[in-house]
Every structure is written in structure tokens, then in C-alpha cells.
PDB file of N, CA and C in Angstrom:
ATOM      1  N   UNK A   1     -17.109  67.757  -7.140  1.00  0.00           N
ATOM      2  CA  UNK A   1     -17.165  66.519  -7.894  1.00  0.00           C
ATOM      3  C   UNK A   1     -16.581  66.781  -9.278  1.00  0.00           C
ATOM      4  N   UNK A   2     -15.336  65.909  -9.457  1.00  0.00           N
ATOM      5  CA  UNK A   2     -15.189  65.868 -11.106  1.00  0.00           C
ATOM      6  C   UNK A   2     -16.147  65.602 -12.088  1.00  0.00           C
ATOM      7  N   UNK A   3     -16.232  66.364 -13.192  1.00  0.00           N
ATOM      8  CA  UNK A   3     -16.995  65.859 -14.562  1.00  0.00           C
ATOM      9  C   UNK A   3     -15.940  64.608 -14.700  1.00  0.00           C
ATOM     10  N   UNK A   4     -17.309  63.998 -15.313  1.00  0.00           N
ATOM     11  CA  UNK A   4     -17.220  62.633 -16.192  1.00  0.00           C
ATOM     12  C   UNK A   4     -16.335  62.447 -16.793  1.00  0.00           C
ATOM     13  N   UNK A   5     -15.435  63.263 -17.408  1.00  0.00           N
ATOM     14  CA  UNK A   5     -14.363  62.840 -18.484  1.00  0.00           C
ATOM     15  C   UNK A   5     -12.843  63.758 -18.233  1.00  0.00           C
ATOM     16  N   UNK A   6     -13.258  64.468 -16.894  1.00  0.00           N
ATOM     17  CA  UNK A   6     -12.267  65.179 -16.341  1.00  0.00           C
ATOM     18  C   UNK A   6     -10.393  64.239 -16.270  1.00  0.00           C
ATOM     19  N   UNK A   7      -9.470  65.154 -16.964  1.00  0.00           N
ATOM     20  CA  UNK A   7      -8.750  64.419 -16.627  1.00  0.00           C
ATOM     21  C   UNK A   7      -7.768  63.324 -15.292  1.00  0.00           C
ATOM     22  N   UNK A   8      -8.976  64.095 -13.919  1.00  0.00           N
ATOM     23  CA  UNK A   8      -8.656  63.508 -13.138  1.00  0.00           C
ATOM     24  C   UNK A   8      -9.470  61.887 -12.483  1.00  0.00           C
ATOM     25  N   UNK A   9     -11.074  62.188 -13.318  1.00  0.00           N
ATOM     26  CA  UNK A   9     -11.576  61.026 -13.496  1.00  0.00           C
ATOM     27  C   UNK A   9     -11.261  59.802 -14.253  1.00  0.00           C
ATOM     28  N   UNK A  10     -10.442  60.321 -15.511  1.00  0.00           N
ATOM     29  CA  UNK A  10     -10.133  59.421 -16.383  1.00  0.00           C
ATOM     30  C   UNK A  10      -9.013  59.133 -15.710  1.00  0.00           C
ATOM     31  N   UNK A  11      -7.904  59.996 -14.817  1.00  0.00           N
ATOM     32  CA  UNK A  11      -6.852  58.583 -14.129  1.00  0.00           C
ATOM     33  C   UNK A  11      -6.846  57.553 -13.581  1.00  0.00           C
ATOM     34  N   UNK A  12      -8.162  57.877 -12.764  1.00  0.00           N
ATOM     35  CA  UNK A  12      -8.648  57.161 -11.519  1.00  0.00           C
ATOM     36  C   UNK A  12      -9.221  56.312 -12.165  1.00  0.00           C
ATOM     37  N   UNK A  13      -9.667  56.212 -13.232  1.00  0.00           N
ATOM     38  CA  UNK A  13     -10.623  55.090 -14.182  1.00  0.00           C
ATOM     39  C   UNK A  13      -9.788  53.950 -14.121  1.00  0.00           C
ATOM     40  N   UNK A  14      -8.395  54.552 -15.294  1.00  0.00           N
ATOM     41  CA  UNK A  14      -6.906  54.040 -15.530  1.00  0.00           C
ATOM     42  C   UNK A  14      -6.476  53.680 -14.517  1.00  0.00           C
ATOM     43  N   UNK A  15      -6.703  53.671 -13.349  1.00  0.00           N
ATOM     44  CA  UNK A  15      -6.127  53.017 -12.481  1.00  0.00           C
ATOM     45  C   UNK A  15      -6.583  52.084 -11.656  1.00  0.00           C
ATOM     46  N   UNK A  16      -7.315  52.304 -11.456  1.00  0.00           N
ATOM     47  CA  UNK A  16      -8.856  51.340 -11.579  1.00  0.00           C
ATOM     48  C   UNK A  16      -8.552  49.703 -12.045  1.00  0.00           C
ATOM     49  N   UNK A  17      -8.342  50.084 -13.548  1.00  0.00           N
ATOM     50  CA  UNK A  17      -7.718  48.978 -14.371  1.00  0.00           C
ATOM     51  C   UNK A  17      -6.693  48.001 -13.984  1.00  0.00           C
ATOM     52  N   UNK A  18      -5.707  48.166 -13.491  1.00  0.00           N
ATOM     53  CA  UNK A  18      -4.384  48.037 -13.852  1.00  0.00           C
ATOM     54  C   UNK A  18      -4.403  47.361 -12.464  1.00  0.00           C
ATOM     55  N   UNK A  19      -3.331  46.046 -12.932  1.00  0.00           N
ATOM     56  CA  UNK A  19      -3.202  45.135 -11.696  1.00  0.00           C
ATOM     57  C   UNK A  19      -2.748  45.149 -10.847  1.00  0.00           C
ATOM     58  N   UNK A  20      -2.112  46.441 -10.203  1.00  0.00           N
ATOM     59  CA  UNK A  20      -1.232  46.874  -9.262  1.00  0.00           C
ATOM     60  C   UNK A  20      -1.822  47.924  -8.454  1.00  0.00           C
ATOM     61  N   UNK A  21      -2.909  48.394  -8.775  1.00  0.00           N
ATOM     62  CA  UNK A  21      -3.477  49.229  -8.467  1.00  0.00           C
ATOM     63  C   UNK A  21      -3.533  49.987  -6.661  1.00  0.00           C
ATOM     64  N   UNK A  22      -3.601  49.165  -5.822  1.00  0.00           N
ATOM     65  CA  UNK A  22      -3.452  49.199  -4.711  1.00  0.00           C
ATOM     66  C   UNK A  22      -2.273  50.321  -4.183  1.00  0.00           C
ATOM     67  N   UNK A  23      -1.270  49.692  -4.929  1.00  0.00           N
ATOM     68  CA  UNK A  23       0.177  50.748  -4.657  1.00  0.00           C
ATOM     69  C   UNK A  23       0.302  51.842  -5.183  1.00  0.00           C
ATOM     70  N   UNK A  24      -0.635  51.966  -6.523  1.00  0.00           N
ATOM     71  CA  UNK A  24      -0.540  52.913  -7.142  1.00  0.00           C
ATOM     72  C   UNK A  24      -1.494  53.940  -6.030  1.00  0.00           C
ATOM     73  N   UNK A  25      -2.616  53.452  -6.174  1.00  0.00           N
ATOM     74  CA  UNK A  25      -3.742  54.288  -5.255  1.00  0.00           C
ATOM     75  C   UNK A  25      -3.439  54.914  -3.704  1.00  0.00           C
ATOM     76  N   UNK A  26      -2.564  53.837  -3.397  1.00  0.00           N
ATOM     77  CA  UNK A  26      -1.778  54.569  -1.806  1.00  0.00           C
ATOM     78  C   UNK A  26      -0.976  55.511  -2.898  1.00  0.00           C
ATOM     79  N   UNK A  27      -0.058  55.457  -3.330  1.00  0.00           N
ATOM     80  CA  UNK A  27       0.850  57.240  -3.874  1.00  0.00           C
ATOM     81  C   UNK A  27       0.050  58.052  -4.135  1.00  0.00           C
ATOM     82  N   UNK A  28      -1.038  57.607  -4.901  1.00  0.00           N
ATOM     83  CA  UNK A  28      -1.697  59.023  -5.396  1.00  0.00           C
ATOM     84  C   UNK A  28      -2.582  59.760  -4.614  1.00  0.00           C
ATOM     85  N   UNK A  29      -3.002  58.692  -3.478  1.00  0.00           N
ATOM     86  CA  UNK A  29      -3.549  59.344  -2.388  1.00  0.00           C
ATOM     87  C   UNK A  29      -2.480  60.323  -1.618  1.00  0.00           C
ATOM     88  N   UNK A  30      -1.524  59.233  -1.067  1.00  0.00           N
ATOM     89  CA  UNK A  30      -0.681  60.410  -0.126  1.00  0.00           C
ATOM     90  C   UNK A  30      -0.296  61.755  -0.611  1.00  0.00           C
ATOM     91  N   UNK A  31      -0.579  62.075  -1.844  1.00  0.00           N
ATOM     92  CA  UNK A  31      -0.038  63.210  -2.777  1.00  0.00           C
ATOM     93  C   UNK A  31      -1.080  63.991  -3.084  1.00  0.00           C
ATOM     94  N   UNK A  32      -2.158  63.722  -2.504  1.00  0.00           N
ATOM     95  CA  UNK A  32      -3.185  64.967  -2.983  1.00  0.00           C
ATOM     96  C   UNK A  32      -3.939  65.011  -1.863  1.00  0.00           C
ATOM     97  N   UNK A  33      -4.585  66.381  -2.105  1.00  0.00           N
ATOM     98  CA  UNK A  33      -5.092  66.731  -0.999  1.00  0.00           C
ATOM     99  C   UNK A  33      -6.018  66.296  -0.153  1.00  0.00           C
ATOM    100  N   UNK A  34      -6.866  66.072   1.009  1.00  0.00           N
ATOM    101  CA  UNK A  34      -7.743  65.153   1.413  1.00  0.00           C
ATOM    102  C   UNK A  34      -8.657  65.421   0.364  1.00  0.00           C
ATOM    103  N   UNK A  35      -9.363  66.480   0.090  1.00  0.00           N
ATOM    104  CA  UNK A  35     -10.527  66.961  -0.496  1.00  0.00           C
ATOM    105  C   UNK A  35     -10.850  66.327  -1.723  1.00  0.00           C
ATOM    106  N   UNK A  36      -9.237  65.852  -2.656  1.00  0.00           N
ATOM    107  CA  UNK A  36      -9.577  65.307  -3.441  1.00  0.00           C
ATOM    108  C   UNK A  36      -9.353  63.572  -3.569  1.00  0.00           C
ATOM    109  N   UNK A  37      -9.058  63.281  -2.438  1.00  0.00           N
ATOM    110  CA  UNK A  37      -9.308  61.796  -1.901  1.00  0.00           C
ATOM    111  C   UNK A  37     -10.420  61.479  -1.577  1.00  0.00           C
ATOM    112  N   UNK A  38     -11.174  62.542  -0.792  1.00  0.00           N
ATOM    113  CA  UNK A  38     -12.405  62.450  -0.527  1.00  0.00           C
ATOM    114  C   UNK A  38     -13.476  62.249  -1.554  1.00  0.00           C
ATOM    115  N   UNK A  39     -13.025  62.900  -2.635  1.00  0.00           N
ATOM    116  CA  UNK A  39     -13.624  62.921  -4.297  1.00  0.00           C
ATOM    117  C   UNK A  39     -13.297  61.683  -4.440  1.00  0.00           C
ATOM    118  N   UNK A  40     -12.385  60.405  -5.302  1.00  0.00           N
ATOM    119  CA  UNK A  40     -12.091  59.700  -5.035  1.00  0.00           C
ATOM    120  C   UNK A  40     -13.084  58.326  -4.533  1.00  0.00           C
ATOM    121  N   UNK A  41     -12.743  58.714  -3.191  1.00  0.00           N
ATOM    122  CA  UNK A  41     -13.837  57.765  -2.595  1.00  0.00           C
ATOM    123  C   UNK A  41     -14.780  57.729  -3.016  1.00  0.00           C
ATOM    124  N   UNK A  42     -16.119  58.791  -3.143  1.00  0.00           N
ATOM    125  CA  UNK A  42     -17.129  59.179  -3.471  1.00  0.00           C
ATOM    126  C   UNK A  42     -17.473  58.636  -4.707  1.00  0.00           C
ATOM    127  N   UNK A  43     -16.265  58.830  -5.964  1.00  0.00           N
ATOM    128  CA  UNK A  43     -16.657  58.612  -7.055  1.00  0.00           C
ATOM    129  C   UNK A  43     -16.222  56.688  -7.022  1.00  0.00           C
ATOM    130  N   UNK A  44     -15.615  56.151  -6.590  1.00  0.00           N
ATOM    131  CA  UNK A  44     -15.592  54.616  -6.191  1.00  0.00           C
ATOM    132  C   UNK A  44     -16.669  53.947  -5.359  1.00  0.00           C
ATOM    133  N   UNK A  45     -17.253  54.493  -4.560  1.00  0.00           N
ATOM    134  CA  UNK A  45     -18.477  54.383  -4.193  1.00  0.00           C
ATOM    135  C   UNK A  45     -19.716  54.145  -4.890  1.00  0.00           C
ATOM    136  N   UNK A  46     -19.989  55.286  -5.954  1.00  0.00           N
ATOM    137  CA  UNK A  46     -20.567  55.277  -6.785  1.00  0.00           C
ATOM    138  C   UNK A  46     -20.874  54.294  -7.611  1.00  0.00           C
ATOM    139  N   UNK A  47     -19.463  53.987  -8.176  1.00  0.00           N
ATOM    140  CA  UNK A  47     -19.226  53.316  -8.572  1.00  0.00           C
ATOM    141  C   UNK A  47     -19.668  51.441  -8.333  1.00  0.00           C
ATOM    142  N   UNK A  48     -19.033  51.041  -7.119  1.00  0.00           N
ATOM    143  CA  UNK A  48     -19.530  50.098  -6.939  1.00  0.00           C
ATOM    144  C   UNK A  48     -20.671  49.652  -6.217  1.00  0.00           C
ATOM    145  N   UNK A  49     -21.606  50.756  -6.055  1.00  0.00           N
ATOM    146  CA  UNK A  49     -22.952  50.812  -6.245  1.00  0.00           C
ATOM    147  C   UNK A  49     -23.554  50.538  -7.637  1.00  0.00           C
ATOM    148  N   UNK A  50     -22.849  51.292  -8.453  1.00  0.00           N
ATOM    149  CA  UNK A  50     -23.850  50.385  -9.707  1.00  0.00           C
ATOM    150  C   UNK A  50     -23.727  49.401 -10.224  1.00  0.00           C
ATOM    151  N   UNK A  51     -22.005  48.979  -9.872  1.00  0.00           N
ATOM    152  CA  UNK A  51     -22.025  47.598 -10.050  1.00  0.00           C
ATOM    153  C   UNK A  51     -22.762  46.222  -9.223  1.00  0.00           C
ATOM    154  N   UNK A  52     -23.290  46.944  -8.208  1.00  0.00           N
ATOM    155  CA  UNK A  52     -23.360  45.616  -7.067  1.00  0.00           C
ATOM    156  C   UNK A  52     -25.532  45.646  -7.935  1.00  0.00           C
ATOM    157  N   UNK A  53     -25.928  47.071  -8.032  1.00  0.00           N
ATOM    158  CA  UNK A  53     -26.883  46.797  -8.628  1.00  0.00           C
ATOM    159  C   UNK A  53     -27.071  46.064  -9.773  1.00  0.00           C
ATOM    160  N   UNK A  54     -26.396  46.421 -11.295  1.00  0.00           N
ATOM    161  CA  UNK A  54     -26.041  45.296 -11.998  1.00  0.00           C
ATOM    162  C   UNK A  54     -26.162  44.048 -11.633  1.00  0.00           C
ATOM    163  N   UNK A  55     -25.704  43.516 -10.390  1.00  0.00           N
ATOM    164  CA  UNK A  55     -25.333  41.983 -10.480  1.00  0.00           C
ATOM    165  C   UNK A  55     -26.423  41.555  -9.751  1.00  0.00           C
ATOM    166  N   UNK A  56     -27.532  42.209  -9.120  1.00  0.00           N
ATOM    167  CA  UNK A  56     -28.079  42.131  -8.156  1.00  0.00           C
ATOM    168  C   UNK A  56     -29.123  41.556  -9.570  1.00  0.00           C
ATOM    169  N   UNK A  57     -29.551  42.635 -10.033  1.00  0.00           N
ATOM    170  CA  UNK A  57     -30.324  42.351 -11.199  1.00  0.00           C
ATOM    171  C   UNK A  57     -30.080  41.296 -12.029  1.00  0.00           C
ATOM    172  N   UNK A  58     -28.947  41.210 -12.345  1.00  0.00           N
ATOM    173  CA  UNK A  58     -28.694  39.947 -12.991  1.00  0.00           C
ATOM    174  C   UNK A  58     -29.037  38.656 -12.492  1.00  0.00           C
ATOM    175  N   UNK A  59     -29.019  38.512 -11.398  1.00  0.00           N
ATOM    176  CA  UNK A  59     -29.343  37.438 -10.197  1.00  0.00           C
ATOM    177  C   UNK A  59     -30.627  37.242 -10.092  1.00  0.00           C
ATOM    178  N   UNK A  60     -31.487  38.399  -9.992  1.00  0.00           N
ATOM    179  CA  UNK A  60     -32.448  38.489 -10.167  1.00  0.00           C
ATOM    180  C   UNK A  60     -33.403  37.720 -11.414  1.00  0.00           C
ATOM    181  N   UNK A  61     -33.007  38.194 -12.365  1.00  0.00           N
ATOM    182  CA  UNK A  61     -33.265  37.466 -13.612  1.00  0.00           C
ATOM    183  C   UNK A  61     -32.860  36.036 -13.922  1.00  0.00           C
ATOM    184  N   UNK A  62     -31.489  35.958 -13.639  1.00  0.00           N
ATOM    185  CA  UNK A  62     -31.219  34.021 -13.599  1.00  0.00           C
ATOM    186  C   UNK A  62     -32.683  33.800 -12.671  1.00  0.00           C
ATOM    187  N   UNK A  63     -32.521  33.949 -11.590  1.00  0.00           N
ATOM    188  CA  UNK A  63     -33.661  33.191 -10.877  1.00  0.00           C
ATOM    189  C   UNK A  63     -35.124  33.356 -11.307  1.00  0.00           C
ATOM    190  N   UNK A  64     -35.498  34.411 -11.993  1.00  0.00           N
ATOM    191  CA  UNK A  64     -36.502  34.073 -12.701  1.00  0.00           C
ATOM    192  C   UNK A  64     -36.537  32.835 -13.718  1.00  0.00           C
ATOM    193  N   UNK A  65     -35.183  33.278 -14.524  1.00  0.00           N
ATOM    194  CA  UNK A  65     -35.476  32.486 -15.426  1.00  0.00           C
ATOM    195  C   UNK A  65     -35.058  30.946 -15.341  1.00  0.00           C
ATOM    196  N   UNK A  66     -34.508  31.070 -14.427  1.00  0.00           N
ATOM    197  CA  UNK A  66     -34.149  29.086 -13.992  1.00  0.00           C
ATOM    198  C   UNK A  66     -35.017  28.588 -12.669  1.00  0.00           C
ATOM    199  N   UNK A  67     -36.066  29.196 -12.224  1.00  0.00           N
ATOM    200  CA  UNK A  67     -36.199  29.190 -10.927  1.00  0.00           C
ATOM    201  C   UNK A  67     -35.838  28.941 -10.070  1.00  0.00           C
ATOM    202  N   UNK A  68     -36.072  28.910  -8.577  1.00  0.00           N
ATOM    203  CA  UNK A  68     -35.090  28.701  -7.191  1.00  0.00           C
ATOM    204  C   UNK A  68     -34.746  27.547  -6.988  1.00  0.00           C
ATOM    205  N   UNK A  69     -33.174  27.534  -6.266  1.00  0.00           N
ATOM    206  CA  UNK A  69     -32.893  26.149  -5.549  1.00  0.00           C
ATOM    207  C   UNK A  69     -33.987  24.908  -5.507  1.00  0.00           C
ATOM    208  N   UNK A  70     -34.897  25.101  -4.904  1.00  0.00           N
ATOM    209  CA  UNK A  70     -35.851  24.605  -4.309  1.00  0.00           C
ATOM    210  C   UNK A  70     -36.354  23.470  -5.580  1.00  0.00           C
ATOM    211  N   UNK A  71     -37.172  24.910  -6.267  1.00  0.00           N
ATOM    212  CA  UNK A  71     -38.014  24.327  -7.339  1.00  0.00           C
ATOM    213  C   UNK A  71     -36.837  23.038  -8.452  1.00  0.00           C
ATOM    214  N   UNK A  72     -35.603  23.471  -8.787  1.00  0.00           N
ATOM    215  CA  UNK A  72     -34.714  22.571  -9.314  1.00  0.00           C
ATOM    216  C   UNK A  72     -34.709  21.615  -8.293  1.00  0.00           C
ATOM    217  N   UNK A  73     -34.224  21.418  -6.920  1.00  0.00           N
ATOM    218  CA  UNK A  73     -34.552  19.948  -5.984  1.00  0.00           C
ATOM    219  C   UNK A  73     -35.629  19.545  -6.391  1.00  0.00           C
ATOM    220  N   UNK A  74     -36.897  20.093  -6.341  1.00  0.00           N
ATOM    221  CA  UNK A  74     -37.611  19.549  -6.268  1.00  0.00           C
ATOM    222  C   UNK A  74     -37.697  18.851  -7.585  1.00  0.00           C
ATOM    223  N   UNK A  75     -37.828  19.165  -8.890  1.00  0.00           N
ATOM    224  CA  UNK A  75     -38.137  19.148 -10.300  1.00  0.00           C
ATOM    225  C   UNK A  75     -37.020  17.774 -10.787  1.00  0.00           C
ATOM    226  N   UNK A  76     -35.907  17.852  -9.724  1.00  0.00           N
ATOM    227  CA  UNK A  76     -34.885  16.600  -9.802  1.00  0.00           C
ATOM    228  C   UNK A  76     -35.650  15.395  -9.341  1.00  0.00           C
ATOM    229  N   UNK A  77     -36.170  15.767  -7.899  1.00  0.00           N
ATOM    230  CA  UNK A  77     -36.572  14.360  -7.114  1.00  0.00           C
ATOM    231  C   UNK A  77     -37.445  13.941  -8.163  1.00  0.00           C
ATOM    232  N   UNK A  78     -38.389  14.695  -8.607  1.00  0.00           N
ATOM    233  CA  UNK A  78     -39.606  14.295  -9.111  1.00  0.00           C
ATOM    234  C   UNK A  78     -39.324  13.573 -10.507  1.00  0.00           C
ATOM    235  N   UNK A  79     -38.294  13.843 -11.543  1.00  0.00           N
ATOM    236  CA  UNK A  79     -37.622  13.438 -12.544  1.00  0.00           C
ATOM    237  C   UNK A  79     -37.024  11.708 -11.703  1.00  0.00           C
ATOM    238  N   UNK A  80     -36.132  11.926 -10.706  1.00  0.00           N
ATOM    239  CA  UNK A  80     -35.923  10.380 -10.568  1.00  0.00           C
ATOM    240  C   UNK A  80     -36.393   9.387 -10.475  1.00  0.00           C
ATOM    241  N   UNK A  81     -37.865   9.945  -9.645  1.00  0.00           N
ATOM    242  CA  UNK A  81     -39.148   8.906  -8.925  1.00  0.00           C
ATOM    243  C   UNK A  81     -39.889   8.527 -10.131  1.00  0.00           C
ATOM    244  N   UNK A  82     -39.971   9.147 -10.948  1.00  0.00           N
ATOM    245  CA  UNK A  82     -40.979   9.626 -12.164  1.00  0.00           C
ATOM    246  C   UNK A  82     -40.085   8.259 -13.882  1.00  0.00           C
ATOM    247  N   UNK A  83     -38.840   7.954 -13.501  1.00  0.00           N
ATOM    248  CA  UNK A  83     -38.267   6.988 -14.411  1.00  0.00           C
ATOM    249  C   UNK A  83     -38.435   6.068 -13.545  1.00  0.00           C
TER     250      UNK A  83
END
């Protein structure tokens, strides 16, 4: 596994970025060795594991704080009947 700030993590970061990325990521794959494709993966994985947690949480919290579908239907009907 690369360190964190390895210059081969920071390409993959950089590339990451960049709107073309796809084409870039097929060359740089076909050009290195599996082992470090396999790295790669692993560290993109990772990756969007903590993002999917992030959002999960975030979701989490809207719905606390606005409560569910439901409770807004309901809190509507009851607002229309209620004028």
C-alpha cells in the first residue's frame, strides 16, 4: 500500500480530478504492473467507501432534521384541512 502522500498516490488523486479521467486511467493502468493496479483499486475503493459513508450520514441527518416523507404528507394534509 502507498503512503498517503506518496508520489504515486498523489497522481492517482490528480487524476481522479480531471475530466478525462477514464482514458487517462486505462494508459496508466496498461503501463504498470498488475500489483500496482491492484493498489489502485484498493486505494479507490477506499475511497469511495468513505464517501458513500459521508453521504449516508448526511442523509441521515436531513431526515432527522426535516423528518420522513411521510411525516411532511402528513403535516401537508393536515395544514390544508386545518385552513
Amino acid at each position: 500500500m502507498w503512503e498517503k502522500d506518496s508520489k504515486e498516490a498523489l497522481y492517482v488523486r490528480k487524476l481522479s480530478s480531471s475530466k478525462d479521467n477514464s482514458i487517462k486511467f486505462k494508459d496508466f493502468a496498461e503501463t504498470r504492473p498488475a500489483e500496482i493496479v491492484a493498489n489502485i483499486a484498493v486505494c479507490l475503493i477506499h475511497q469511495a467507501n468513505y464517501l458513500m459513508d459521508r453521504y449516508l450520514k448526511r442523509l441521515e441527518q436531513d431526515f432527522m432534521k426535516e423528518v420522513g416523507l411521510r411525516e411532511r404528507m402528513s403535516n401537508a394534509r393536515i395544514q390544508v384541512r386545518g385552513h
